[in-house]
Protein backbone atom coordinates (compact mmCIF):
# COMPACT_ATOMS: atom_id res chain seq x y z
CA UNK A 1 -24.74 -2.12 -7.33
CA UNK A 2 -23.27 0.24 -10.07
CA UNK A 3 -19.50 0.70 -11.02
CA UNK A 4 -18.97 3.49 -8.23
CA UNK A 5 -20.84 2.13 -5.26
CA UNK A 6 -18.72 -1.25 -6.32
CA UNK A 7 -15.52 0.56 -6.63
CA UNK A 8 -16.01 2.15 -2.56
CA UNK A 9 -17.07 -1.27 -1.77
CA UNK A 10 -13.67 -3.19 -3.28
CA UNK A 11 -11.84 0.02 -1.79
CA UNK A 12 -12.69 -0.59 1.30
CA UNK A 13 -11.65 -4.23 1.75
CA UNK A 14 -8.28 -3.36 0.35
CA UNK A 15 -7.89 -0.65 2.38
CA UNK A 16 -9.00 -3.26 5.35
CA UNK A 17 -6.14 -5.78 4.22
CA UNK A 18 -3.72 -3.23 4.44
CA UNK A 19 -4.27 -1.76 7.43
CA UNK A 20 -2.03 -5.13 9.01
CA UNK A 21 0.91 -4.58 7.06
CA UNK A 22 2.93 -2.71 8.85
CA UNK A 23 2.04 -4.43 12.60
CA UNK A 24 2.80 -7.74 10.17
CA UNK A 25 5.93 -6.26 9.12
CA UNK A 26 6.81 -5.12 12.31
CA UNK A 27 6.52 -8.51 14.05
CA UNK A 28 8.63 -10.10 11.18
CA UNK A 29 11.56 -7.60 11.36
CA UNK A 30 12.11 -8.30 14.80
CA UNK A 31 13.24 -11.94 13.88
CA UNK A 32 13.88 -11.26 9.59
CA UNK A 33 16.23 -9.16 7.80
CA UNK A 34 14.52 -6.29 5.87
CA UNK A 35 15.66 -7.34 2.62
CA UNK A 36 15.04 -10.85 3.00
CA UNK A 37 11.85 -9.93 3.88
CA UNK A 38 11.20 -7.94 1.03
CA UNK A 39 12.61 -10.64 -1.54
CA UNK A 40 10.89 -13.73 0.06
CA UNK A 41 7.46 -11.69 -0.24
CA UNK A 42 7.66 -10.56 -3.41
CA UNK A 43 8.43 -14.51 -4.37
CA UNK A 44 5.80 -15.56 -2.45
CA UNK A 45 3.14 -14.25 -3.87
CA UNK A 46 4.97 -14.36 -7.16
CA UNK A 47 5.00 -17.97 -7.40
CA UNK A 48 0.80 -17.69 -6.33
CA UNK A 49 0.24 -14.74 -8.96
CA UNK A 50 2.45 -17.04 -11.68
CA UNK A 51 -0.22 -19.89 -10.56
CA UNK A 52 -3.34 -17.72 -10.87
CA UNK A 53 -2.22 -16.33 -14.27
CA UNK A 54 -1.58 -19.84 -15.60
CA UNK A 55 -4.48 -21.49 -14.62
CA UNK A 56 -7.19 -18.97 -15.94
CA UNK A 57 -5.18 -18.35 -19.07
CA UNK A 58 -4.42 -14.82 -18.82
CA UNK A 59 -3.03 -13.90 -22.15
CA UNK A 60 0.39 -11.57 -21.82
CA UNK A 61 0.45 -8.20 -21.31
CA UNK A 62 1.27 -6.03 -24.58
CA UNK A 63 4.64 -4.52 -25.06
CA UNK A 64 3.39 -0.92 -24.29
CA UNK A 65 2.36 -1.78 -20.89
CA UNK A 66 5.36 -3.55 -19.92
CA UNK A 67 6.65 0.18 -18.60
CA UNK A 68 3.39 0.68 -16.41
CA UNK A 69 4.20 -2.85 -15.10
CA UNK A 70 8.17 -1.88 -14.40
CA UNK A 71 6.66 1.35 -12.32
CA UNK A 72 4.22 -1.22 -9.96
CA UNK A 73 6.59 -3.25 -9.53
CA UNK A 74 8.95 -1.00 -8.48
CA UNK A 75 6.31 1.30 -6.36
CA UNK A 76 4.66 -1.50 -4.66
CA UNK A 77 6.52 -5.07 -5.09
CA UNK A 78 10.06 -3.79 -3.88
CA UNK A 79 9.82 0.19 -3.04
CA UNK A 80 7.06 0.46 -0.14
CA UNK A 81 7.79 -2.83 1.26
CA UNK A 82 11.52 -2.63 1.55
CA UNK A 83 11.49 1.39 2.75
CA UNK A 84 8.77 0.17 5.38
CA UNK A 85 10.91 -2.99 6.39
CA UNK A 86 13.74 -0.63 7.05
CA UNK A 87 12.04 1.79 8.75
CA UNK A 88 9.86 -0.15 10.97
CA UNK A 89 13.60 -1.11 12.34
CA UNK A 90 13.66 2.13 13.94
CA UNK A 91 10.12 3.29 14.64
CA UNK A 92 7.06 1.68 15.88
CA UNK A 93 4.28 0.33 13.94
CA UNK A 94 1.66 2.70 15.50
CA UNK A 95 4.48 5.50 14.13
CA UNK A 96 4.40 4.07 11.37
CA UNK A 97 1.20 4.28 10.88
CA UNK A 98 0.10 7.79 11.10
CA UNK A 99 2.35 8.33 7.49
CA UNK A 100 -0.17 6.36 6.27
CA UNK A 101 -2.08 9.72 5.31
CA UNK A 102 0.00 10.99 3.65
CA UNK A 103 -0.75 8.37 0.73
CA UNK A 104 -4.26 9.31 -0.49
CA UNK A 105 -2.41 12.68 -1.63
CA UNK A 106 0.84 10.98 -3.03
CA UNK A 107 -1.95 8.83 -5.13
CA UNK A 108 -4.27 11.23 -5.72
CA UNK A 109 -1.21 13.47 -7.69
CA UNK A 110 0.12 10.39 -9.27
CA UNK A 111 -3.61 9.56 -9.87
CA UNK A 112 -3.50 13.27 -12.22
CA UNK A 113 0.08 12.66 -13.54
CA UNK A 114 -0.44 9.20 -14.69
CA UNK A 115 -4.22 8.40 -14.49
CA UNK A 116 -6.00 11.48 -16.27
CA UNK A 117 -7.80 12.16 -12.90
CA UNK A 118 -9.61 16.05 -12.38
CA UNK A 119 -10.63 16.70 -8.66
CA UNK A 120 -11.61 19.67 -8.13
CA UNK A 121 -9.47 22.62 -6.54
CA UNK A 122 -11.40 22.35 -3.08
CA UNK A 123 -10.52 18.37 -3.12
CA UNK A 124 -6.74 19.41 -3.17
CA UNK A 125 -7.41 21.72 -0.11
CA UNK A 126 -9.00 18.56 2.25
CA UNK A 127 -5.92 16.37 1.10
CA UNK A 128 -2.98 19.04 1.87
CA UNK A 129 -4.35 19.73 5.38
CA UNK A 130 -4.88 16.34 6.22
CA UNK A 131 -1.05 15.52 4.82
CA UNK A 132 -0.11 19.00 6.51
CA UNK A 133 -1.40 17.72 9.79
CA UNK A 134 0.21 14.34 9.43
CA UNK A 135 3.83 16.44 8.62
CA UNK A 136 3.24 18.16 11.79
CA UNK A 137 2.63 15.21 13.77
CA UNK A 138 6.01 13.87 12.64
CA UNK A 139 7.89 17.08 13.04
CA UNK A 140 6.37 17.39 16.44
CA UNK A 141 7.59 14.07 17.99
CA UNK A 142 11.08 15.40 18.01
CA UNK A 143 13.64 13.52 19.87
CA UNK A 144 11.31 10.65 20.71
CA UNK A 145 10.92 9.70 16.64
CA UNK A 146 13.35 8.90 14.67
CA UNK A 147 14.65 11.02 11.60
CA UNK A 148 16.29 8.04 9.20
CA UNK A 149 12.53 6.23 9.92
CA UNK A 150 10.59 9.16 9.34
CA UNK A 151 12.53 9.65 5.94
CA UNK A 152 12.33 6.52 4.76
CA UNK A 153 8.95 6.34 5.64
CA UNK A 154 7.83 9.65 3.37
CA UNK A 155 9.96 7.58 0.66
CA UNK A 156 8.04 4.73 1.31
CA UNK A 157 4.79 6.74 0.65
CA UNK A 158 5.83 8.46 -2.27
CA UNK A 159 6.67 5.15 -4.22
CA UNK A 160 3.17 3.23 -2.82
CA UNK A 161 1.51 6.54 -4.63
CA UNK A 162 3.05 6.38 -7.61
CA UNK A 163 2.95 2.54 -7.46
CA UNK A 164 -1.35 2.64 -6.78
CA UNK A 165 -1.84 5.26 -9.37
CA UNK A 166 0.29 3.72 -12.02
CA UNK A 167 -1.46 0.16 -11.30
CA UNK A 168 -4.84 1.69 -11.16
CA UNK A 169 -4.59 3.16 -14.58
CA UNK A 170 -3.20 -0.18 -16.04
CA UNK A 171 -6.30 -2.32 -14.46
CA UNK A 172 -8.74 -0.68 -16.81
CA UNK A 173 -7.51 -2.63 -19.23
CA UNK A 174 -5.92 -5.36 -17.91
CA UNK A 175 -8.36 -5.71 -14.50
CA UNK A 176 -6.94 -5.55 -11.13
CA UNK A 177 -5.73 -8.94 -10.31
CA UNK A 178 -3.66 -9.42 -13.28
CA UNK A 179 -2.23 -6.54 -12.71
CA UNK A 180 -0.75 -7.00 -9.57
CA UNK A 181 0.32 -10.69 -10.94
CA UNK A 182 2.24 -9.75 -13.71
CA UNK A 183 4.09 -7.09 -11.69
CA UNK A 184 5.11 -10.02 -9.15
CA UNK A 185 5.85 -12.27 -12.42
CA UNK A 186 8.27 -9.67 -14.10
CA UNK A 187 9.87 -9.24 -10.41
CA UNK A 188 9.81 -13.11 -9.66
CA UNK A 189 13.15 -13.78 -10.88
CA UNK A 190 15.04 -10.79 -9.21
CA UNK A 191 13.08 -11.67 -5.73
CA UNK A 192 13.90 -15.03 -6.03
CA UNK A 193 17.34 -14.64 -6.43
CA UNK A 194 17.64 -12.08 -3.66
CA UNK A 195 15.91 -14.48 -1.17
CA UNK A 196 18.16 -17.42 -1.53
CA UNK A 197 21.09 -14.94 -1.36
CA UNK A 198 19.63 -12.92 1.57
CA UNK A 199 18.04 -15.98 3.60
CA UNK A 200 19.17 -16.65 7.58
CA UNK A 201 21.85 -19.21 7.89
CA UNK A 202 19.32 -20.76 10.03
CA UNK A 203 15.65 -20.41 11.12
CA UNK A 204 16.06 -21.78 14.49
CA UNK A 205 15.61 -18.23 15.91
CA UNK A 206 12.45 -17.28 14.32
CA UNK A 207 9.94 -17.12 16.03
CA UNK A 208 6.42 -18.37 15.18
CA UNK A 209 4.80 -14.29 15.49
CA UNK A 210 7.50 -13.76 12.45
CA UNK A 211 6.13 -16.31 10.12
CA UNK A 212 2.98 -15.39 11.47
CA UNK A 213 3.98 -11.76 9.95
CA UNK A 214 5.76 -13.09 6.96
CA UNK A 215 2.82 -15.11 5.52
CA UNK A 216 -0.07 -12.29 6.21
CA UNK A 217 2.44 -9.55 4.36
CA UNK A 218 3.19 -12.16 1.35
CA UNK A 219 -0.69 -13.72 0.96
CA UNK A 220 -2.77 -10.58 2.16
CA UNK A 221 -0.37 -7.55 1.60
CA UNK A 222 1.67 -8.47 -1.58
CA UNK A 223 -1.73 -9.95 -3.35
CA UNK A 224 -5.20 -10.58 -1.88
CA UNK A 225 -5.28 -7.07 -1.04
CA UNK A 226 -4.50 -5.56 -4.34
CA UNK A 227 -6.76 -7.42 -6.14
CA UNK A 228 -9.74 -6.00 -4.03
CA UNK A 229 -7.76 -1.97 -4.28
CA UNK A 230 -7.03 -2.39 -8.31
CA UNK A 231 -10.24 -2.66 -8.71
CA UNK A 232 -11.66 -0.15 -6.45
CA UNK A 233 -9.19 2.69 -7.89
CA UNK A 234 -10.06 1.63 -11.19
CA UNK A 235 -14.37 1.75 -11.35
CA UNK A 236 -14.24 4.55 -8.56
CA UNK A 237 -11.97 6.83 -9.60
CA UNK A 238 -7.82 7.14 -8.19
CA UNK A 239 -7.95 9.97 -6.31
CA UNK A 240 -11.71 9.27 -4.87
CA UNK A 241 -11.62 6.15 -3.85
CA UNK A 242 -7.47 6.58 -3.14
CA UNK A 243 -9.08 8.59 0.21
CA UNK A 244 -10.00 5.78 1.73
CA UNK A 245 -6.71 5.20 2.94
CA UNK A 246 -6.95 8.02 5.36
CA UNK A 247 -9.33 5.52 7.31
CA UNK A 248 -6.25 2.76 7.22
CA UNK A 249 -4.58 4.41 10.37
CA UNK A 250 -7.73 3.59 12.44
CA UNK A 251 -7.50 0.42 11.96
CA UNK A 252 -3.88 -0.05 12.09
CA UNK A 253 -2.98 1.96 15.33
CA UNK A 254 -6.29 -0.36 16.82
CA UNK A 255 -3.99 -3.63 15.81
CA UNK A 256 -0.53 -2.07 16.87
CA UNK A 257 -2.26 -1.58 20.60
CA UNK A 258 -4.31 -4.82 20.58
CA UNK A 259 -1.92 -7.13 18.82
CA UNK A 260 1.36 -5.67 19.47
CA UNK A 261 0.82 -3.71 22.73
CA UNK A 262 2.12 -0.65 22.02
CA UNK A 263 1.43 2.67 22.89
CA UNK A 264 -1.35 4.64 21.29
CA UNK A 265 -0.98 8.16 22.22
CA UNK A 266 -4.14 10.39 22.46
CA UNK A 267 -2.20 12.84 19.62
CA UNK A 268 -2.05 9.92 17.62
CA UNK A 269 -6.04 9.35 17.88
CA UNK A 270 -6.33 13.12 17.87
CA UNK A 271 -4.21 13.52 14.51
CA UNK A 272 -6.30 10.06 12.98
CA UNK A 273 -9.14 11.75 13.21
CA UNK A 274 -8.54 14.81 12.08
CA UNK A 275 -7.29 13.47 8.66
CA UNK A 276 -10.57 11.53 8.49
CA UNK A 277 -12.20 14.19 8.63
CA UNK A 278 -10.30 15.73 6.09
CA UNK A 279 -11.09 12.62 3.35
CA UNK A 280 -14.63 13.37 4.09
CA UNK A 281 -14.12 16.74 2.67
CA UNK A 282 -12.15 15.86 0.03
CA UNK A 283 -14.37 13.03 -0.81
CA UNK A 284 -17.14 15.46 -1.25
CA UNK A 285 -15.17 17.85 -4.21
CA UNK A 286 -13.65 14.81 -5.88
CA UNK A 287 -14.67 14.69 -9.59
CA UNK A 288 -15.68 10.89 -9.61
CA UNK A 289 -15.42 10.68 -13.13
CA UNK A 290 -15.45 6.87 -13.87
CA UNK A 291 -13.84 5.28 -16.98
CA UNK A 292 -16.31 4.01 -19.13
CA UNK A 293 -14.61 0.86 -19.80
CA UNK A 294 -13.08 -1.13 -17.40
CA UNK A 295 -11.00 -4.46 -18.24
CA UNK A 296 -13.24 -7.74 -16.51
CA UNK A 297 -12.14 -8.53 -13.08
């Protein structure tokens, strides 16, 4: 399998992980504080990234990438998962979800700011109608959606973007999973802190769906699933492979209705699929031009 076929391949599976974080996060902010949620993540898989860099002997990141690893950290260790926490208090997961495609053109332009990426001009057509059909499906709910969760949401998106792109870039040199562990290592102490300061005066009330929720977005969400994406975005391209993400809200509005019961409208499916359709497009006029050296995974 060559370095692009690969890339779709590791793509894929990330974009599989991901598509249960937000029912996961959902389920755990019915019984968890956002930020505690956040924190005790973050340290989760913190403390696992801290054991997986120790035991194969990664050697430290140079001083010139400590900035990249600042902007993941930020983007994708606190940003998206706090914003989403805290918005997921006032809308539904399957809500949620449909912002979800808005993030293959948030990483695709972070992907050209901060990754050297080229699509061409008929690429940036397929991703603004897709994220112009998402807007509308927002701006069309109304009274029935929320405002504060729909902002907070597009805030959400814009820092996963920036947070993908920026960590994408960085892999090709330092590979994908150490780059999501040293962004949880130089956060460790901050989340840590912030956990024991922002934990329940009790668990008694938590129920077992919320550690259910807790341990899926700290293990598969905060780790597993980067190490699959970093590498994807990094032999396939940013804003190629980044469109895979459009397929994330199939898969997440099928575990909000089976898992969490909750209403799947047939504008929601409608919408879905018309940004799908819209990635194929793009996908098509994306300059796939692959790095020709890419750190060992």
């Amino acid at each position: 399998m060559d370095k692009t076929a690969s890339g779709w391949v590791s793509g894929f599976i990330g974009v599989l992980i991901f598509s249960g974080s937000l029912p996961a996060t959902r389920v755990a902010v019915m019984d968890f504080d956002p930020i505690f949620l956040t924190a005790a993540r973050a340290a989760i898989a913190g403390l696992l990234g801290l054991a997986m860099l120790l035991l194969f002997r990664q050697k430290r990141p140079e001083r010139g990438d400590l900035m990249s690893l600042v902007i993941v950290a930020l983007g994708v260790v606190v940003g998206f998962p706090l914003l989403t926490a805290l918005a997921l208090k006032h809308v539904t997961s399957a809500h949620s979800i449909i912002f979800v495609g808005l993030l293959p053109l948030a990483t695709a332009i972070f992907g050209v700011i901060r990754g050297g990426d080229r699509p061409r001009p008929a690429f940036w057509l397929f991703s603004c109608l897709g994220s112009a059909l998402v807007a509308g499906f927002a701006l069309a709910q109304g009274g029935s959606a929320s405002p504060l969760g729909d902002s907070l949401m597009l805030a959400a998106i814009i820092a996963c973007g920036l947070g993908y792109a920026e960590g994408a870039a960085l892999s090709r040199r330092l590979g994908g999973w150490q780059v999501i562990c040293w962004a949880l290592v130089l956060s460790l102490p901050v989340m840590l802190t912030l956990t024991l300061m922002t934990k329940p005066a009790s668990f008694d009330g938590v129920g077992i769906n919320a550690w259910i929720g807790l341990a899926y977005v700290s293990l598969f969400s905060m780790l597993i699933g980067f190490v699959f994406w970093y590498r994807g975005l990094a032999l396939g391209g940013i804003a190629a492979v980044g469109q895979l993400q459009l397929l994330q809200p199939f898969f997440g509005l099928a575990l909000a209705a089976t898992l969490l019961h909750e209403q799947v409208s047939p504008v929601m499916i409608a919408v879905t699929v018309a940004v799908v359709l819209c990635v194929v497009g793009a996908k098509r006029f994306a300059k796939q031009a692959v790095p020709q050296q890419v750190a060992a995974q």
